[in-house]
Protein backbone atom coordinates (compact mmCIF):
# COMPACT_ATOMS: atom_id res chain seq x y z
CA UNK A 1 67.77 29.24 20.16
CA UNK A 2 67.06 31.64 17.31
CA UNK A 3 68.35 34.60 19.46
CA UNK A 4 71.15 32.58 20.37
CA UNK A 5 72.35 31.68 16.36
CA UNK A 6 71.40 35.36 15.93
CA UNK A 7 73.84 36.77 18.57
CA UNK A 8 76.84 37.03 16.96
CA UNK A 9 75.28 39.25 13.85
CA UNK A 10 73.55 41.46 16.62
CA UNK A 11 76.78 42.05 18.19
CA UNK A 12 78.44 43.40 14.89
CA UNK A 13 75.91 45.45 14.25
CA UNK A 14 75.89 46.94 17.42
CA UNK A 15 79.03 48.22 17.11
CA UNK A 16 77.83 49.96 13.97
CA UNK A 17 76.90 52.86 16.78
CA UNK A 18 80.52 52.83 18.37
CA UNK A 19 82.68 55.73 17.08
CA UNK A 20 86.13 54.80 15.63
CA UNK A 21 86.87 57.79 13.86
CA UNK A 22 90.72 58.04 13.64
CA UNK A 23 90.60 54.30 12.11
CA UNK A 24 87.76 54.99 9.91
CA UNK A 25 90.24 58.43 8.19
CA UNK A 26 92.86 56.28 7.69
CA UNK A 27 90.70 53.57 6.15
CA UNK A 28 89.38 55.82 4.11
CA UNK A 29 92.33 57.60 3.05
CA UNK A 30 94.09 54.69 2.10
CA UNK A 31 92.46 50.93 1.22
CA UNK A 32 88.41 51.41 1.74
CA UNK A 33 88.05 52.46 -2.15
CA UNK A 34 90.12 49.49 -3.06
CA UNK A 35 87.97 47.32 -0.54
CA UNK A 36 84.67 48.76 -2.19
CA UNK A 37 86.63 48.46 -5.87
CA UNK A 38 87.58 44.96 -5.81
CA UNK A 39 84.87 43.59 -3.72
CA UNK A 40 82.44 45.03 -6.56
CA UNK A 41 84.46 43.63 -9.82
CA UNK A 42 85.43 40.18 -8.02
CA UNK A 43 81.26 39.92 -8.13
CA UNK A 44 80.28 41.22 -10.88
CA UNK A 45 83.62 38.82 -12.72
CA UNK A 46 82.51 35.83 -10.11
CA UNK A 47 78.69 36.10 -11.69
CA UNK A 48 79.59 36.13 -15.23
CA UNK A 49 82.19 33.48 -14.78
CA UNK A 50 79.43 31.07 -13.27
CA UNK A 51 76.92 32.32 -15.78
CA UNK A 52 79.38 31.34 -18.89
CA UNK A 53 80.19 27.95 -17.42
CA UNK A 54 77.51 26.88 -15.67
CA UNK A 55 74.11 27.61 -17.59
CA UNK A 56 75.30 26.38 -21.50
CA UNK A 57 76.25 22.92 -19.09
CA UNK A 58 73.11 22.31 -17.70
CA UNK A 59 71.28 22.70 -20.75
CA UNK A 60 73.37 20.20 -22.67
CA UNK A 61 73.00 17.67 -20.30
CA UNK A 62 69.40 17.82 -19.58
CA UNK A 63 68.31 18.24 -23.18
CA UNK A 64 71.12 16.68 -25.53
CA UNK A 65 72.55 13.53 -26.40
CA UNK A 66 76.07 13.87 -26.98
CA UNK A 67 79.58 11.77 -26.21
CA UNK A 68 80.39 11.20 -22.28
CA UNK A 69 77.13 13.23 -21.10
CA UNK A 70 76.20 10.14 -18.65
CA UNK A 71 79.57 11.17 -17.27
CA UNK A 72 79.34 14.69 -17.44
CA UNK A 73 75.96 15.39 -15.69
CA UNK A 74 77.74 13.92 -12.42
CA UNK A 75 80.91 14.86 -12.74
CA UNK A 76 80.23 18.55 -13.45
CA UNK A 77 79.35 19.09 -10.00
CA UNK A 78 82.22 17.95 -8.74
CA UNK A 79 84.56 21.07 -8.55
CA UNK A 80 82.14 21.56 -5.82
CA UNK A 81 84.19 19.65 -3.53
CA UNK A 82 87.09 21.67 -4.19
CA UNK A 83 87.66 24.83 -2.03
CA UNK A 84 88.65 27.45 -3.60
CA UNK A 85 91.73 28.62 -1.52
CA UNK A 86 93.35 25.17 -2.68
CA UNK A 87 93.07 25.93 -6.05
CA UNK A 88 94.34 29.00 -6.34
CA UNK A 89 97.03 27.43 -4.37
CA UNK A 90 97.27 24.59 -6.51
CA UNK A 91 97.37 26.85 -9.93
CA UNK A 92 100.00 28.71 -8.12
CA UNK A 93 102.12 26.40 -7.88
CA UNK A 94 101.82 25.54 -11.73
CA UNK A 95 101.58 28.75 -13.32
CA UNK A 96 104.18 31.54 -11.14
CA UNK A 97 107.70 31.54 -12.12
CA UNK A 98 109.31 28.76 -10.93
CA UNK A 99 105.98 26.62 -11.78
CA UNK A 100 105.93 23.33 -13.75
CA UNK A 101 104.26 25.67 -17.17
CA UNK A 102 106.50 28.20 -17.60
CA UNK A 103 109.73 26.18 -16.36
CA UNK A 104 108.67 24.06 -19.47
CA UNK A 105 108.16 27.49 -21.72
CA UNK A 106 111.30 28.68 -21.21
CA UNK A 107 112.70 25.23 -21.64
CA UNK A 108 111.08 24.81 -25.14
CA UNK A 109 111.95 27.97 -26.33
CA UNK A 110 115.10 29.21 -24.59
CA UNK A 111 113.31 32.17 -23.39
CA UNK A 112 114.83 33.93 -20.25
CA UNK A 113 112.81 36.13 -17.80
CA UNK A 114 111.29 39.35 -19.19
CA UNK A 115 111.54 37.81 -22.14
CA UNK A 116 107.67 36.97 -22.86
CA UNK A 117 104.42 38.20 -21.31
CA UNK A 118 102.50 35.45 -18.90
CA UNK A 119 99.46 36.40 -16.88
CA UNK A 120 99.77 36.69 -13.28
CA UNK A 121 98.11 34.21 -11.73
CA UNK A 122 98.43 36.83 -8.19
CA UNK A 123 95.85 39.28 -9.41
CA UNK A 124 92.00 40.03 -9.15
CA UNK A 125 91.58 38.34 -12.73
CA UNK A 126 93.23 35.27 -11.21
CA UNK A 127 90.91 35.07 -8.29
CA UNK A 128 87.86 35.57 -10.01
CA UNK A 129 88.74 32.88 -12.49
CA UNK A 130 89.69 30.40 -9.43
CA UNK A 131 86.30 31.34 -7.86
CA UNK A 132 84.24 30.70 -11.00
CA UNK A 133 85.69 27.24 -11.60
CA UNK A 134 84.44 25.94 -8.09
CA UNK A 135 81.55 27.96 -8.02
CA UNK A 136 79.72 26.99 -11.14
CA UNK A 137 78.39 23.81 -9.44
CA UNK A 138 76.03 26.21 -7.74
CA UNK A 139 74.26 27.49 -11.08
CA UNK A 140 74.88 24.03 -12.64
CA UNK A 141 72.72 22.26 -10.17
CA UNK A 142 70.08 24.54 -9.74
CA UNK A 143 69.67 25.53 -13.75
CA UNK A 144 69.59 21.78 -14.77
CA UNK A 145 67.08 20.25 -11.69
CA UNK A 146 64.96 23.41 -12.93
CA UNK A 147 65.12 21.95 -16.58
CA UNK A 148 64.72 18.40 -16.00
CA UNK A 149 61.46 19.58 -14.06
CA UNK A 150 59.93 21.28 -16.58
CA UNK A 151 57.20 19.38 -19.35
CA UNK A 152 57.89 18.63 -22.76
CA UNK A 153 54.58 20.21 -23.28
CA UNK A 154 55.34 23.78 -23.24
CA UNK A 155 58.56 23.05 -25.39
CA UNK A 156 56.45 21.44 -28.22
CA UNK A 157 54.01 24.15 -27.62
CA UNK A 158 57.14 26.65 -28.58
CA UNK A 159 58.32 24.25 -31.67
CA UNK A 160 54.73 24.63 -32.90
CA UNK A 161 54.61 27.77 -33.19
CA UNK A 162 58.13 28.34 -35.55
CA UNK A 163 60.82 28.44 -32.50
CA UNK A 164 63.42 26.35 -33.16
CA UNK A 165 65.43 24.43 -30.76
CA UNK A 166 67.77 27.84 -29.83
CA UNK A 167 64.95 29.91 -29.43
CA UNK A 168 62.66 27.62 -27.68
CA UNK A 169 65.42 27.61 -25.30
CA UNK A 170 65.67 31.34 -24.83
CA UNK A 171 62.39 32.28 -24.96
CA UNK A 172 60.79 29.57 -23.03
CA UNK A 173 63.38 27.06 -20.98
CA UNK A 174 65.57 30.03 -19.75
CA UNK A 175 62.85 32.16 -18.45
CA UNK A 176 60.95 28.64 -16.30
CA UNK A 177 64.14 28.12 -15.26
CA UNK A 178 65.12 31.78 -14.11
CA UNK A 179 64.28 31.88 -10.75
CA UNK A 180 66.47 28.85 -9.92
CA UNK A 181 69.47 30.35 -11.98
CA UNK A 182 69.40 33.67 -9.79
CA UNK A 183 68.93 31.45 -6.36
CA UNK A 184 72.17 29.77 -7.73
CA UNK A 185 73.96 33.01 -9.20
CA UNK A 186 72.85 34.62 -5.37
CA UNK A 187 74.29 31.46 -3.43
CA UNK A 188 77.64 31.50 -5.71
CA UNK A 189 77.93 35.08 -5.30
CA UNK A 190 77.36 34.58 -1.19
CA UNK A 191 80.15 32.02 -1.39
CA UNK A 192 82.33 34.96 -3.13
CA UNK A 193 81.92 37.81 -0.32
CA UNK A 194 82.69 35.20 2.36
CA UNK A 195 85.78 33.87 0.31
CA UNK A 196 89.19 34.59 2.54
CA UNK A 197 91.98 32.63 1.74
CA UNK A 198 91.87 32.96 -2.03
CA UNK A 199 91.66 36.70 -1.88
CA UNK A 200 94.23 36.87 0.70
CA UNK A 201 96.55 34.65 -0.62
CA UNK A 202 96.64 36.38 -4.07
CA UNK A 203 96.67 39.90 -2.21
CA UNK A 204 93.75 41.27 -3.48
CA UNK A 205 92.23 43.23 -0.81
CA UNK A 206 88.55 43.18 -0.48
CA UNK A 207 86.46 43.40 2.51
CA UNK A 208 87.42 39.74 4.39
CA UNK A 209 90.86 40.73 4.02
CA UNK A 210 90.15 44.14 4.98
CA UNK A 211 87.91 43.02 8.29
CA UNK A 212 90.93 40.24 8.94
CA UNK A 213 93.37 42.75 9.52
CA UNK A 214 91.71 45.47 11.18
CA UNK A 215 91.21 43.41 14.04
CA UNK A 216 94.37 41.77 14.38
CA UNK A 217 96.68 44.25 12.20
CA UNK A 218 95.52 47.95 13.77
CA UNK A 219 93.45 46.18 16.99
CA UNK A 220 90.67 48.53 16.42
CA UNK A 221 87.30 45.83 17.38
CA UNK A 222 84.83 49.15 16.76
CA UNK A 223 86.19 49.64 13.03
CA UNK A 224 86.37 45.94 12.43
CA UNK A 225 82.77 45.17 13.37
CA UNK A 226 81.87 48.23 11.07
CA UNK A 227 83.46 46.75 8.12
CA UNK A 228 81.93 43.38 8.88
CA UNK A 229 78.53 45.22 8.45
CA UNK A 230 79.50 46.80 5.40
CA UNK A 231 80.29 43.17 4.42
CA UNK A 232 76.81 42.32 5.43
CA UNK A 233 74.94 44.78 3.69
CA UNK A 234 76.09 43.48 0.63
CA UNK A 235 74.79 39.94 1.53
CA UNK A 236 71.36 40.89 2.36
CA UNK A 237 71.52 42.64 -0.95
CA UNK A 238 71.98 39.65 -2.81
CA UNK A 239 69.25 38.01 -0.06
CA UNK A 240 66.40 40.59 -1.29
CA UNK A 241 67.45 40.40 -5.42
CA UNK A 242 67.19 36.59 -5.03
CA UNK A 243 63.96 36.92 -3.55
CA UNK A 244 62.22 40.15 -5.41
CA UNK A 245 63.51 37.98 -8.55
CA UNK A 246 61.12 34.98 -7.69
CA UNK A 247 58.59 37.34 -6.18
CA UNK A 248 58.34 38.93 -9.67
CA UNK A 249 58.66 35.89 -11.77
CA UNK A 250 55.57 35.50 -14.35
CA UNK A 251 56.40 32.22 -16.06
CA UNK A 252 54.32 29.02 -14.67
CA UNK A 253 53.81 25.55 -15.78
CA UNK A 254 50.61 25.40 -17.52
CA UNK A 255 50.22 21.79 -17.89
CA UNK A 256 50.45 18.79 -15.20
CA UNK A 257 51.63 16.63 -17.90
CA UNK A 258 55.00 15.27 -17.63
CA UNK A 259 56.70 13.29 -20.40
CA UNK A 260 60.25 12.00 -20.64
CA UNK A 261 61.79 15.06 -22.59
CA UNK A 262 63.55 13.59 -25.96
CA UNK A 263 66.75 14.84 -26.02
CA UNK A 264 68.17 16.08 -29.18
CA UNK A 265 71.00 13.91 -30.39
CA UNK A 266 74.03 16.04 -31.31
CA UNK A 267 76.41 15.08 -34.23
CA UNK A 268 79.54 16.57 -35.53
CA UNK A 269 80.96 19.60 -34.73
CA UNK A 270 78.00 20.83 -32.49
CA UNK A 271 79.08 16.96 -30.39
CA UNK A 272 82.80 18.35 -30.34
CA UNK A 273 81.72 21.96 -28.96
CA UNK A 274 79.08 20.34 -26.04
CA UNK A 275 82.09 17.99 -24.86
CA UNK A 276 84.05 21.16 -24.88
CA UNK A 277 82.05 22.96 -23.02
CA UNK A 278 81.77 20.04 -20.25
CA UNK A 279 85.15 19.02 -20.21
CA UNK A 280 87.17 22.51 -19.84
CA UNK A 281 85.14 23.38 -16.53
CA UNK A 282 85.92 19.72 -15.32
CA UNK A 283 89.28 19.29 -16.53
CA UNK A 284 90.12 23.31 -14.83
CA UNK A 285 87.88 22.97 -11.73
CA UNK A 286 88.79 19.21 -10.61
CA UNK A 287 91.01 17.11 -12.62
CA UNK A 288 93.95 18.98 -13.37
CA UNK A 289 94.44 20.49 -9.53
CA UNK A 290 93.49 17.16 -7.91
CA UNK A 291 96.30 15.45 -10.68
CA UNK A 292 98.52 18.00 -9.04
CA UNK A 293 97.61 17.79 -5.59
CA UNK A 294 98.19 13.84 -5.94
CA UNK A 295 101.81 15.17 -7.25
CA UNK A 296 102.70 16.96 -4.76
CA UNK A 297 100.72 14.29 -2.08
CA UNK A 298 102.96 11.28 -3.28
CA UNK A 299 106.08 13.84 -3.19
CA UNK A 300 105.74 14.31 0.45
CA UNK A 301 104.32 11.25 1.70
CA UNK A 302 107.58 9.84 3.20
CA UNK A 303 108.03 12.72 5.73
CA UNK A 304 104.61 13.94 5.58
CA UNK A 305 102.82 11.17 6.96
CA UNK A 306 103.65 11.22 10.69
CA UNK A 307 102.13 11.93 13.53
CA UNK A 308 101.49 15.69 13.25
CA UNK A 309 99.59 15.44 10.22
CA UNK A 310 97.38 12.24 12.64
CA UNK A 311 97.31 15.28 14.90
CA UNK A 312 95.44 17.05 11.84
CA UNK A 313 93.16 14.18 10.81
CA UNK A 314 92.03 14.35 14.34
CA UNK A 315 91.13 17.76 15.02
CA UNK A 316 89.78 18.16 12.03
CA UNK A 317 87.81 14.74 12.12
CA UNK A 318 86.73 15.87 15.74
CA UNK A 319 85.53 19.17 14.89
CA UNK A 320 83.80 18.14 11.73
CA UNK A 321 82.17 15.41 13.84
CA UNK A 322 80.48 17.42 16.82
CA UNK A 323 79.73 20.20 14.82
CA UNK A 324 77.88 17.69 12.39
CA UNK A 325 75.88 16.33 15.46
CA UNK A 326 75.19 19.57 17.23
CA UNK A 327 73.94 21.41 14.42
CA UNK A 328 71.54 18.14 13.66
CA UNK A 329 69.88 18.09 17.15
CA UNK A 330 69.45 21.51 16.54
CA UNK A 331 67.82 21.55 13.43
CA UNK A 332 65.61 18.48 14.27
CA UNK A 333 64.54 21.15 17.33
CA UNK A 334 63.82 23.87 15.44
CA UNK A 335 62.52 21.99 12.53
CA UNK A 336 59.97 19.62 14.90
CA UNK A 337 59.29 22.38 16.38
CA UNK A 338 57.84 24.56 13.41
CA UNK A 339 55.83 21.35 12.82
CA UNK A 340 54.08 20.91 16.07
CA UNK A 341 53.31 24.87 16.06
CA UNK A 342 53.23 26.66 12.87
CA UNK A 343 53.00 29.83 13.80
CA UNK A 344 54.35 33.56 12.26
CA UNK A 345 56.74 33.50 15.49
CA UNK A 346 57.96 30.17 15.39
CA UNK A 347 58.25 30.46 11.17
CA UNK A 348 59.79 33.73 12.14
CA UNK A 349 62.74 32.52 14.57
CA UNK A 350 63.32 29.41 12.39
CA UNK A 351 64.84 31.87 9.50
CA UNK A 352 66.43 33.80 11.91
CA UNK A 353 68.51 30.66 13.10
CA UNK A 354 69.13 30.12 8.89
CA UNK A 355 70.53 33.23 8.21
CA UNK A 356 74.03 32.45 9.54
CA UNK A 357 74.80 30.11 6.02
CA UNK A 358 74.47 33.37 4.23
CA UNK A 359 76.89 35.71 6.61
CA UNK A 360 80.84 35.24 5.77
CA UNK A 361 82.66 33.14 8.02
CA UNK A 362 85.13 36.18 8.87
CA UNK A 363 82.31 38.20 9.94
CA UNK A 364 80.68 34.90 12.44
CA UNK A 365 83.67 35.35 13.93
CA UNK A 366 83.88 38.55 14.85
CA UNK A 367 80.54 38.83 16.18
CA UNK A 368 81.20 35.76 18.20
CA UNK A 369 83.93 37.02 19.73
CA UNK A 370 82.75 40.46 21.01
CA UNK A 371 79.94 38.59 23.44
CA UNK A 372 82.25 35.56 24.29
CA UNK A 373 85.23 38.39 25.07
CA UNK A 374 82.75 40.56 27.19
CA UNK A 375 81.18 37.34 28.87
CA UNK A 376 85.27 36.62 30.13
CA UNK A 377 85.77 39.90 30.88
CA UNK A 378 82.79 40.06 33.49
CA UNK A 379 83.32 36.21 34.63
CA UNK A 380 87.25 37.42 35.38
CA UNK A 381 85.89 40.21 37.14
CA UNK A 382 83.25 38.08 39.65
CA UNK A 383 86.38 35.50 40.02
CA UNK A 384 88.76 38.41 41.84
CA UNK A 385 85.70 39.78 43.24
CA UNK A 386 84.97 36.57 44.93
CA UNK A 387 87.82 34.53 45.05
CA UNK A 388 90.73 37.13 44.36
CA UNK A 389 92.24 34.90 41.50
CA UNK A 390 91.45 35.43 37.75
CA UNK A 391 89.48 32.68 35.71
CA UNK A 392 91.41 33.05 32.26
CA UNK A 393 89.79 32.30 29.12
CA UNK A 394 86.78 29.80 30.08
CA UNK A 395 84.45 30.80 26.87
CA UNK A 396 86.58 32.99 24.23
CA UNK A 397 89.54 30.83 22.95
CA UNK A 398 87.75 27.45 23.37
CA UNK A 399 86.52 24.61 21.35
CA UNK A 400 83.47 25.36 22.47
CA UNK A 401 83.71 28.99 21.21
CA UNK A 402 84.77 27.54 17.67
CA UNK A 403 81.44 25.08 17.94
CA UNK A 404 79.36 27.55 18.54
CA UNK A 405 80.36 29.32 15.65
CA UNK A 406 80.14 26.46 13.02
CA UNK A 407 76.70 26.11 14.28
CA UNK A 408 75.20 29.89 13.76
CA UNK A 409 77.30 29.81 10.14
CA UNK A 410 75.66 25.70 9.07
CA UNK A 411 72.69 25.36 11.08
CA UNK A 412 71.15 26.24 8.04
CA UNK A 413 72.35 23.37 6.25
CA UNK A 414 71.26 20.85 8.89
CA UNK A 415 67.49 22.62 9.17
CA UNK A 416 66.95 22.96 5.47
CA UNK A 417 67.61 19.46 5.24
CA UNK A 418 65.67 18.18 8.36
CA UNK A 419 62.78 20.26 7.38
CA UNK A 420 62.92 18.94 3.76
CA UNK A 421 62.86 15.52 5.12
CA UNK A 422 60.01 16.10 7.66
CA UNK A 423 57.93 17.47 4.74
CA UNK A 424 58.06 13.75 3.02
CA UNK A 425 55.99 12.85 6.19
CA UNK A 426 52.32 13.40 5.97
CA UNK A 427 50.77 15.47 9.05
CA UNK A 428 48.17 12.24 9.17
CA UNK A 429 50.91 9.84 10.76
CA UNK A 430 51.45 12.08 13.44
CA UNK A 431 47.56 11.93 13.95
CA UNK A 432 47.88 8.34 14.19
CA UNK A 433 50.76 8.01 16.48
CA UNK A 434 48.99 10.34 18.96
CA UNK A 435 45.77 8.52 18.80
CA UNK A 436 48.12 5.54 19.79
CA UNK A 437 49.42 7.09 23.34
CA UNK A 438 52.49 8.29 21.71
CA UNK A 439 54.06 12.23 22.88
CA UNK A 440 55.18 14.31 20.84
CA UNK A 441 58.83 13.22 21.40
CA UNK A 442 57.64 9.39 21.18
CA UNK A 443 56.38 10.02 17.77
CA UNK A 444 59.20 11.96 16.31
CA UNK A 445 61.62 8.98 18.15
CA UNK A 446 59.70 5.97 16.93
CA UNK A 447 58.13 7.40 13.73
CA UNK A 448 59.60 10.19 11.87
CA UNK A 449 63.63 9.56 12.60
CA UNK A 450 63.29 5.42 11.11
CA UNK A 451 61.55 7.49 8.25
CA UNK A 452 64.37 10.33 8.00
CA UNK A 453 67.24 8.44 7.80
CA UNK A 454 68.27 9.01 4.82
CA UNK A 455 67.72 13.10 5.21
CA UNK A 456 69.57 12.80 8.87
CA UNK A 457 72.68 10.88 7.02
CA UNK A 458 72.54 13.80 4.38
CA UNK A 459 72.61 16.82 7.01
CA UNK A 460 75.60 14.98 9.32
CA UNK A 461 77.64 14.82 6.07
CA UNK A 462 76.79 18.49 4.68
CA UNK A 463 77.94 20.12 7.60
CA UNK A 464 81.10 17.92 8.16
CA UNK A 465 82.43 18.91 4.96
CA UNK A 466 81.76 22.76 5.18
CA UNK A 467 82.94 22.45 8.21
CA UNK A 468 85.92 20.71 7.42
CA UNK A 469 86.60 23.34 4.81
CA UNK A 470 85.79 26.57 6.51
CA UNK A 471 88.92 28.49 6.94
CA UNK A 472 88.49 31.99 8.11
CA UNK A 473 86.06 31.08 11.70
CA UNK A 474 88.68 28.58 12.30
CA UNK A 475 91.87 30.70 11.86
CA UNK A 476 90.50 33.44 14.45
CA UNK A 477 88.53 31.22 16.95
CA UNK A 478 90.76 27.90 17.53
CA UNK A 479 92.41 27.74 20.65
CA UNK A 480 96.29 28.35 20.80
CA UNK A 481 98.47 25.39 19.55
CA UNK A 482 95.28 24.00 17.79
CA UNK A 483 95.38 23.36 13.68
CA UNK A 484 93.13 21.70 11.45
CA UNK A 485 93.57 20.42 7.86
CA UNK A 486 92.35 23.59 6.62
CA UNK A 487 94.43 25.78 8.68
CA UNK A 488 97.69 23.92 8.17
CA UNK A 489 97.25 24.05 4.14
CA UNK A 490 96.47 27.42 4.23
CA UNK A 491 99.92 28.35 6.92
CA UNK A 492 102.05 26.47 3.85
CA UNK A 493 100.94 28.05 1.41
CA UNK A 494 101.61 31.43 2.75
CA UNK A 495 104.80 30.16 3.50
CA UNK A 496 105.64 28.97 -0.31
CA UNK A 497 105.36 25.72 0.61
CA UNK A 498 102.78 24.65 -2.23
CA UNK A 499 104.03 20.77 -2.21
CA UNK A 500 103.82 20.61 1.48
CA UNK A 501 100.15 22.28 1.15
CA UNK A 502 99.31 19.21 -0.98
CA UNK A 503 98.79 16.77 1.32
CA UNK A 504 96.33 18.32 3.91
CA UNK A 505 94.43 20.36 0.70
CA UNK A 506 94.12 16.46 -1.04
CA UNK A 507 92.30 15.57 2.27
CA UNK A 508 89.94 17.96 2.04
CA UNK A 509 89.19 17.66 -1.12
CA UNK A 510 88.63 13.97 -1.00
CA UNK A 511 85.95 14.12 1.97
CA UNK A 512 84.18 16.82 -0.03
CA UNK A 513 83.43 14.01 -2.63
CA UNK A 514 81.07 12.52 -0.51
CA UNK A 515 77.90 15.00 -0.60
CA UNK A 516 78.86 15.59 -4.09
CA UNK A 517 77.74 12.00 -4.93
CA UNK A 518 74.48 12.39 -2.67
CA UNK A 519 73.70 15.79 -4.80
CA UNK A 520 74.35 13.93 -8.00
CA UNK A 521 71.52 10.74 -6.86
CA UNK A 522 68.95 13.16 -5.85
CA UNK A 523 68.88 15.31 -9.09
CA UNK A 524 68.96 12.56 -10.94
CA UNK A 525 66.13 11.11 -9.47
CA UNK A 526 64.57 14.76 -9.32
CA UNK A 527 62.39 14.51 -12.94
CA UNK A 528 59.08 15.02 -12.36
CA UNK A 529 57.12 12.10 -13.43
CA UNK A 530 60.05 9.98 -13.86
CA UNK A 531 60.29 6.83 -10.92
């Protein structure tokens, strides 16, 4: 199974070996720099934009008392549910031209056009500031579970000793809590390099734009595949700084004491700046675009609402669904199976079949597409061969192609989850169950799943919403005359039809609430010593 997940990355970078040289001169001759250019500053602008909003957040709320912070430690993370694609769509549509802001500015002050300067919402700054505002969540959650885990002990210790609150923070909090900031500045920064549809819909051209129309645009699979492992090279960098960062990390809890940490009651202006900083991230990442996607929603319902967009709901719902399910019985596989036998190659194959969540969904697709194509091409030739009529397209332009595919980029999801869960379960019930008559099958049906509800319920839902939101596997694998929620919004939008986008985008959005609120329970409940 893990050489199976692992297929689709071996098959892009075995075309790393096929020549393509008259599409790699032009390439390089005309957009590779700017590929390599903008691919570099949307990263370096995506990981100080999460940095800035996301780190000054979770220190207020897990160590200050201050107006509304029983609503902001939730609600913070709930940009999360917002792709970013649909709000760079949705800021589009208020901030060009012809939008709602600067129809009003010229309104108010009888300006004309070329009148005043406005920023262009259409430019690298405007994607890197979309992609920060749904991306913080990552940093957010990590920074503050990795400050509401550490003891009041060490920060008294620091107090003692003449730091006050400021520097006990910098000098002690912030370096505990490193290694969870950089796993969340890595995953953030994943979610950047894999973004399509906000890059390509504000014309910036980076390498998922640039991989997106090499295939389809010049038809060249050899250069294509090459790019895609560019692409990939600058994931598994991220992969090895997130993980020489904790391998190098020198800061431990000294104490197993855990006390409730007092929180530090803020008054005046210092109350006015900590709202600030929680609402602005809030108010830019959720509740102004979902105000405007609700505008636009209740604009269009009337003709909107038929049977087409039903059409939508199902696919999507469908999709979501069996992906959800497939990737579970995988995971509880893999995971049960890393249990039973904990050995260097089964611990070894399990984190092959993980490393799909880091790969960009453009790239998946490629690399599922060069077997599945070959796999047609020899099952067309045995079908003349045999029965001197051609098969068609039995694995490459199928559902079950696009399946397959949500399953190598999520399974990670699912298995991180599943094995999380399994972990809960001491090794001694398993001992029991055995001793009882039970297989190894019996015990995981009639012992561990009643126990691993609530961790199956969490990796179903997980995967339904990134699947429901994944963009780029699903606009190059679905089968012809087949749309989902994403893929409509995103065919609207390039199309200038922003209102018409709002419907589908509000859908999306609103499933992707759901995990949100699960995230929120568990690091609430994630203090150690707390019950």
């Amino acid at each position: 199974m893990a050489l199976l997940t692992a297929l689709p990355i071996l098959a892009v970078f075995g075309y790393v070996f096929v020549p393509a040289p008259e599409v790699w001169q032009h390439l390089r001759e005309t957009v590779l720099t700017d590929y390599l250019l903008n691919t570099l500053w949307l990263v370096l602008g995506v990981g100080f934009g999460v940095l800035l909003l996301g780190l000054p957040a979770a220190w207020l709320n897990s160590m200050c008392e201050f107006p509304g912070r029983r609503l902001f430690e939730w609600a913070l993370l709930l940009p999360m549910a917002m792709p970013a694609y649909i709000i760079a769509y949705t800021y589009t549509g208020m901030l060009d031209f012809s939008g709602q802001v600067q129809t009003l500015l010229r309104e108010l002050t009888g300006w004309g056009y070329g009148d005043y300067y406005f920023p262009n919402v259409r430019s690298l700054g405007g994607a890197i500031t979309m992609l920060s505002l749904v991306l913080f969540p990552y940093v957010y959650l990590l920074a503050r579970a990795a400050f509401l885990e550490q003891s009041i002990c060490v920060l008294e210790v620091s107090r003692t000793l003449g730091s006050n609150q400021w520097q006990s923070f910098f000098r002690v909090a912030l370096p505990l809590a490193r290694p969870a900031i950089i796993t969340g500045l890595s995953l953030a920064l994943m979610e950047t390099l894999a973004d399509f549809g906000t890059v390509q819909y504000f014309g910036v051209s980076t390498f998922t734009t640039g991989i997106f129309r090499t295939w389809f645009g010049l038809g060249d699979h050899a250069a294509a595949s090459q790019l895609a492992a560019l692409l990939m090279g600058f994931v598994f960098v991220l992969i090895l700084l997130e993980r020489w960062s904790r391998s190098r990390a020198r800061y431990h809890h000294t104490s197993s004491k855990y006390s409730r940490i007092p929180k530090f009651r803020l008054r005046g202006w210092t109350a006015v700046a900590a709202v600030l900083a929680c609402a602005l991230p809030l108010l830019l990442g959720f509740v102004i675009p979902v105000g405007q996607l609700l505008h636009w929603s209740i604009k269009v319902a009337s003709k909107g609402l038929d049977s087409d967009f039903m059409n939508l709901v199902w696919h999507s719902l469908m999709l979501a669904s069996l992906a959800a399910v497939f990737a579970l019985l995988l995971a509880l596989i893999l995971g049960y199976g890393k249990r039973l036998n904990n050995d260097p190659l089964v611990n070894i194959a399990s984190r092959i079949a993980a490393m799909g969540y880091a790969i960009p969904g453009t790239v998946i697709a490629i690399g599922v597409l060069i077997p599945f194509a070959w796999a047609d091409t020899q099952l067309n030739h045995l079908s003349k061969q045999f029965f001197d009529s051609n098969a068609g397209l039995l694995l490459s332009g199928t559902l079950f192609t696009l399946l397959f595919a949500y399953n190598v980029r999520f399974l990670a999801v699912s298995l991180q989850t599943v094995e999380a869960g399994l972990g809960k379960i001491k090794p001694t019930l398993d001992n029991a169950g055995r001793s009882l008559g039970l297989s190894p099958l019996g015990v995981l049906q009639r012992l561990h799943l009643p126990l691993m509800k609530g961790s199956l319920l969490t990796a179903i839902l997980l995967v339904f919403v990134d699947v429901l939101k994944e963009l780029p596997a699903t606009l190059i694998l679905r089968p012809f005359n087949f749309n989902t929620l994403a893929v409509r919004a995103y065919e609207l939008a390039s199309d200038e039809r922003l209102a018409d986008a709002g419907l589908p985008s509000l859908m999306i959005v609103a499933a992707g609430i759901i995990p949100v609120i699960l995230l929120s329970r568990s690091i609430s409940r994630s203090r150690a010593g707390e019950h």
